[in-house]
Protein backbone atom coordinates (compact mmCIF):
# COMPACT_ATOMS: atom_id res chain seq x y z
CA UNK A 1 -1.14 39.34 -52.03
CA UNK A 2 -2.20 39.15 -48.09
CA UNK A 3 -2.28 42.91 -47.29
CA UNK A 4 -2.53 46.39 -49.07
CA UNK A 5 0.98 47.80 -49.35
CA UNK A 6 1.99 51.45 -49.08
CA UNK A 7 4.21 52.98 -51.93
CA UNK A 8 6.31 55.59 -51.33
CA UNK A 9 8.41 56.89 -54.33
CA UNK A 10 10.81 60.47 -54.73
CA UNK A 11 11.08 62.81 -58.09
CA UNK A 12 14.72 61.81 -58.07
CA UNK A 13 15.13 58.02 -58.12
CA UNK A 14 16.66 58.44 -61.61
CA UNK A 15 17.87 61.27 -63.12
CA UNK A 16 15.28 60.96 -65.75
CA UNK A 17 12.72 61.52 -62.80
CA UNK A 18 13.94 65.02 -62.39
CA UNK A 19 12.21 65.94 -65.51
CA UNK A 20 9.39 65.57 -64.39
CA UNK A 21 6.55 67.86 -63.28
CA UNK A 22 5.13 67.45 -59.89
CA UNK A 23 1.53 66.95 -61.42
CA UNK A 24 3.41 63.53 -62.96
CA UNK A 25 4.66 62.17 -59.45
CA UNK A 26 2.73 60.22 -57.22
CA UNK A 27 4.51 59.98 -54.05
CA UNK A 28 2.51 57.64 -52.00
CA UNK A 29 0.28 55.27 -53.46
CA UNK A 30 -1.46 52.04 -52.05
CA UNK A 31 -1.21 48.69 -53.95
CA UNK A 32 -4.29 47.22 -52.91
CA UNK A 33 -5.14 43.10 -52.61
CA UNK A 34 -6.61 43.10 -55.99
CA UNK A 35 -3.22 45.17 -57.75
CA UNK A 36 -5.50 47.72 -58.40
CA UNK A 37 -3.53 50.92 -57.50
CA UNK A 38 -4.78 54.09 -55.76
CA UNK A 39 -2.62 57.20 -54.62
CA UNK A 40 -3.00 58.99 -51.63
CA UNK A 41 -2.81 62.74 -53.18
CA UNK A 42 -2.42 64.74 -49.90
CA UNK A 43 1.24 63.71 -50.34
CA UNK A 44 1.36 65.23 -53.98
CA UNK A 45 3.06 68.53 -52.95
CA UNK A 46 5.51 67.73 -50.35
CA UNK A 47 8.84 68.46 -50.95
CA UNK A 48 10.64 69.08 -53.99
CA UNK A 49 11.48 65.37 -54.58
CA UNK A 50 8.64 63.43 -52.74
CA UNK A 51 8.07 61.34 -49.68
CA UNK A 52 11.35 59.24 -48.45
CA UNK A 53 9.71 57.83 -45.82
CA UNK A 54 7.22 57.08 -43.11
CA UNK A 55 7.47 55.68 -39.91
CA UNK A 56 4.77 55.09 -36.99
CA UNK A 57 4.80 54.03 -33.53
CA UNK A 58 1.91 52.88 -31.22
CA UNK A 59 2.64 55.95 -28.27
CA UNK A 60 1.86 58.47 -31.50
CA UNK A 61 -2.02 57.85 -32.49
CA UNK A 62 -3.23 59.58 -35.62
CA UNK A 63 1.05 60.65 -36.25
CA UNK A 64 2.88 59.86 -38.64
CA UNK A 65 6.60 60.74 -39.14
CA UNK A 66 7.21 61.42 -43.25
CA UNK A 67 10.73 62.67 -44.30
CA UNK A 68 10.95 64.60 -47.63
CA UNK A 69 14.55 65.85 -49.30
CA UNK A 70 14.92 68.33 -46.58
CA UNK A 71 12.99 68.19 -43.62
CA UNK A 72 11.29 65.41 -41.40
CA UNK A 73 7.31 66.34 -40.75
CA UNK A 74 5.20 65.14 -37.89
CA UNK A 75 1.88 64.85 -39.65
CA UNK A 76 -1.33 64.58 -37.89
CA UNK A 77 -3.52 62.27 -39.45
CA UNK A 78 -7.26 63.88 -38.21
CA UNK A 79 -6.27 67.28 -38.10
CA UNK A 80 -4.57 66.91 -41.65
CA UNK A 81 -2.06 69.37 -41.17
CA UNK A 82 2.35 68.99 -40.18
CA UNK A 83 4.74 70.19 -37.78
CA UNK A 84 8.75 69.86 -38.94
CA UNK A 85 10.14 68.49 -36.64
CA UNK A 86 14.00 70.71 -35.42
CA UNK A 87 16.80 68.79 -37.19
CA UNK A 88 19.46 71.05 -37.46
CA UNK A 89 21.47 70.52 -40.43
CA UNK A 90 19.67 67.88 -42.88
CA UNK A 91 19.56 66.96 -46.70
CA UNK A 92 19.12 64.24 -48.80
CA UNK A 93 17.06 62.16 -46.44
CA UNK A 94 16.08 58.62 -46.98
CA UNK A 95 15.27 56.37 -44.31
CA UNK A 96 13.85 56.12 -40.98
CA UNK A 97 12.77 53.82 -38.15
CA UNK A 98 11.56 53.48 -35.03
CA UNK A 99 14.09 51.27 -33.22
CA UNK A 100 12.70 50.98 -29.36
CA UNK A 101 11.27 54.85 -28.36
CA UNK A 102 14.21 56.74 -30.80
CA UNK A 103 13.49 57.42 -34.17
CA UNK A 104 16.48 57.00 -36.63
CA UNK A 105 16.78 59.27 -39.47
CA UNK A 106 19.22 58.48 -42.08
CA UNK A 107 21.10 62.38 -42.74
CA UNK A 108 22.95 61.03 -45.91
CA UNK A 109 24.03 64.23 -47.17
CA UNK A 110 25.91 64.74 -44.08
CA UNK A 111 26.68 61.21 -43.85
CA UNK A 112 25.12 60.70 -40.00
CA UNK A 113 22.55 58.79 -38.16
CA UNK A 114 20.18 61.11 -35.94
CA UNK A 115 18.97 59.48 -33.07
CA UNK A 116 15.59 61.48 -32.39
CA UNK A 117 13.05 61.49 -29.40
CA UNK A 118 9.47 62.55 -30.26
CA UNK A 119 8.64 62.35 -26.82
CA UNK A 120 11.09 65.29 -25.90
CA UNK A 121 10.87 66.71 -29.60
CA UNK A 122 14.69 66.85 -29.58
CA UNK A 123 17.70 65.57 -31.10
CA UNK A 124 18.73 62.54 -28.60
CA UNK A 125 22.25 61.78 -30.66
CA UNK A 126 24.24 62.18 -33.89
CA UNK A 127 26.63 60.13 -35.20
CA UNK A 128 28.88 60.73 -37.82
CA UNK A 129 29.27 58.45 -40.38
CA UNK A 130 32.20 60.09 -42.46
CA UNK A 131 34.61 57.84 -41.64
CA UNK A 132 33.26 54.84 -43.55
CA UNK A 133 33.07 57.16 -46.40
CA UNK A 134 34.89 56.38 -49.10
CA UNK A 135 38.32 58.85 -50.29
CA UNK A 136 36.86 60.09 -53.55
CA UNK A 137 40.12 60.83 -55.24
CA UNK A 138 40.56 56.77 -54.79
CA UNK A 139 37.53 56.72 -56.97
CA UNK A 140 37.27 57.04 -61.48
CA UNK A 141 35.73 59.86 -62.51
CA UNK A 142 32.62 58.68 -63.82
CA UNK A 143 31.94 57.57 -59.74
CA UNK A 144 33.15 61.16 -58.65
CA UNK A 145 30.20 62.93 -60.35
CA UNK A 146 28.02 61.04 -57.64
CA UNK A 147 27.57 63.13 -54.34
CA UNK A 148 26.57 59.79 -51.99
C-alpha cells in the first residue's frame, strides 16, 4: 500500500451492528502503510450510528465536513470542536462531495440531493429524487420491510 487510508464505518451497516455498544464501534480509523490499524477516537461519540462521511476542500483549512445519521458537522480541526451546519429536514445520511465550490449531501431518507454552499452557510438547491423511487407495492414483502 502507497498511502495511509482513512476508514470510516456506521453502527448500522448490518443489522447485527445495531447491537452493539458504542464503546465497540470505531468510526474512523486509519489503515496505515504497514496494515497496522489505529482509530482516531475523537469520532467515537458522534452520532447514534457513526461517521457517514467526510469531505474537505482546499478554501476550508483545518475544516472538515463529517455527516452522521442526522446532521452534517463543520468540524474544526485546531480548535477541536463542531458547528452543524442548517439542513432543514435530514436523515439517514450517507454520502458527500465536494463537486466544484457546492457540497453534495446525499438526504436518502428523503430521497434528495442537497446542493450546499459553505461559503454562504446555506442551502444552494434540493432536488428531489422520489421519482426514481421505486412503487413499493410493486415490490415482495421481504423487500418492503426495507425503508431505502
Amino acid at each position: 500500500m502507497k498511502h495511509d487510508l482513512l476508514i470510516l464505518g456506521s453502527q448500522n451497516a448490518k443489522k447485527a451492528d445495531q447491537e452493539l455498544s458504542r464503546e465497540q464501534i470505531r468510526p474512523v480509523q486509519i489503515l496505515h502503510k504497514n496494515g497496522k490499524t489505529s482509530p482516531i477516537n475523537f469520532f467515537n461519540n458522534w452520532g447514534k450510528v457513526g461517521v457517514s462521511s467526510i469531505a474537505w476542500h482546499v478554501d476550508f483549512e483545518n475544516r472538515l465536513f463529517v455527516s452522521t445519521n442526522d446532521e452534517v458537522r463543520l468540524l474544526d480541526t485546531k480548535a477541536r470542536n463542531f458547528d452543524v451546519l442548517n439542513l432543514g429536514r435530514v436523515n439517514d445520511l450517507h454520502d458527500m462531495n465536494f463537486l466544484g465550490e457546492h457540497l453534495w449531501i446525499a438526504n436518502t431518507e428523503f430521497d434528495e440531493a442537497i446542493k450546499f454552499d459553505p461559503y454562504s452557510n446555506k442551502i444552494a438547491q434540493r432536488i428531489s429524487l422520489e421519482e426514481f423511487r421505486i412503487a413499493l407495492d410493486k415490490l415482495d414483502d421481504e423487500i418492503k420491510e426495507t425503508k431505502d
